[in-house]
Protein backbone atom coordinates (compact mmCIF):
# COMPACT_ATOMS: atom_id res chain seq x y z
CA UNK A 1 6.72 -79.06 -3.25
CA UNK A 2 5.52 -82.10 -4.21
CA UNK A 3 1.09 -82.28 -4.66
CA UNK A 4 0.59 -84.60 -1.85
CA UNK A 5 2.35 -82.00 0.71
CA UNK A 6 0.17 -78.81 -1.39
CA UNK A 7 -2.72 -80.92 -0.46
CA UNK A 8 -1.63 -81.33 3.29
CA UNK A 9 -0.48 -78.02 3.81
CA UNK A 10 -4.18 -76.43 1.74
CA UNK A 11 -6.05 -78.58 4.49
CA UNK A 12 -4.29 -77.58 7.61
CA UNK A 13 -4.48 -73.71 6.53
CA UNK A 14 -8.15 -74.14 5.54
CA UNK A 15 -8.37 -75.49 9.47
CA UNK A 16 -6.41 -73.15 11.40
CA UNK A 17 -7.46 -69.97 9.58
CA UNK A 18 -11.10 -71.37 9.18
CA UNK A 19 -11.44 -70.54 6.16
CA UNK A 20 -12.70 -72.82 3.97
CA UNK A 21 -12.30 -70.56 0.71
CA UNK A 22 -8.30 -71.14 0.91
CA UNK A 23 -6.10 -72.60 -1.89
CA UNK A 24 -2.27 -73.60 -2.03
CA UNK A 25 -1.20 -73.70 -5.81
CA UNK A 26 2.15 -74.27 -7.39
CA UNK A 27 4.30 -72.44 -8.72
CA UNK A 28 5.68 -71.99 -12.05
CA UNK A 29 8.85 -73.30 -12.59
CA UNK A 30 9.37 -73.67 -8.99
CA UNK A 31 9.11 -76.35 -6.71
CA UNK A 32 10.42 -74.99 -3.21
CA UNK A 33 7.16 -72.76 -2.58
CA UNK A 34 3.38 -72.40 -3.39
CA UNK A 35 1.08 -69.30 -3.35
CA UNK A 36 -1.52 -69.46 -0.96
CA UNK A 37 -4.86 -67.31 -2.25
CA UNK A 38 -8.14 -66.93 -0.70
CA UNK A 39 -10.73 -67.19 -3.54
CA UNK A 40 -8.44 -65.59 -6.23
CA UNK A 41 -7.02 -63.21 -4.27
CA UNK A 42 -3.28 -63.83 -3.89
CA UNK A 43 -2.04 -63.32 -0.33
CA UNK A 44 1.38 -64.71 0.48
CA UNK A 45 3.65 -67.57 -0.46
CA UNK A 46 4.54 -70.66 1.35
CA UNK A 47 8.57 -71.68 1.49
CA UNK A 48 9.33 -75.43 2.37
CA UNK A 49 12.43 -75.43 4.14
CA UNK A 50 14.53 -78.73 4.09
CA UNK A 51 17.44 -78.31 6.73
CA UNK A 52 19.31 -81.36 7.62
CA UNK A 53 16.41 -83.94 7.14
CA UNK A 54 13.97 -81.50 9.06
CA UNK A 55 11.20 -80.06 6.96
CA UNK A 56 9.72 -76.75 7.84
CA UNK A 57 7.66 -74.68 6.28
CA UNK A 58 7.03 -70.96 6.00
CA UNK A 59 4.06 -68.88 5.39
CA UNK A 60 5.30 -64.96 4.39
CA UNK A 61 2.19 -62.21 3.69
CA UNK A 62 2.90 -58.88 2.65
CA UNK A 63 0.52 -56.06 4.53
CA UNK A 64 0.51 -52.93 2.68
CA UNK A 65 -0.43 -49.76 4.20
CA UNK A 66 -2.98 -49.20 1.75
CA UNK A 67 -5.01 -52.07 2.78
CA UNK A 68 -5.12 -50.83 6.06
CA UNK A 69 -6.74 -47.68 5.34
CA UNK A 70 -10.68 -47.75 5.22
C-alpha cells in the first residue's frame, strides 16, 4: 500500500469507528497490507485487494476468548 492510500484509509477508520486514537502503519517488507492499532495496541490488519482494476480493501480482527472474559 502505497502512503497516500495508509493516509486515506487511517482517516476514514478514525471516522467510522470514531475513534480518533487509530493508526494504519506499514508493514515490513510488505506492501499489500497495513496493521491497524489503536494507541499501540495492535488489533487487526488491513488487506488491499486489487481484482481486475477494482480495489478493495479488507479489515480482518482476531477476537480471542480471553478478551471476552471480565
Amino acid at each position: 500500500m502505497t502512503r497516500d492510500e495508509i493516509l486515506k484509509l487511517e482517516h476514514y477508520l478514525k471516522k467510522v469507528f470514531r475513534l480518533p486514537e487509530m493508526q494504519v502503519r506499514q508493514r515490513p517488507r510488505k506492501d499489500d497490507s497495513a496493521e491497524v492499532y489503536i494507541g499501540e495496541e495492535f488489533i487487526g490488519i488491513l488487506f488491499r485487494d486489487d481484482d481486475e482494476g477494482e480495489i478493495a480493501y479488507q479489515f480482518q480482527m482476531a477476537i480471542l476468548d480471553y478478551d471476552l472474559k471480565g
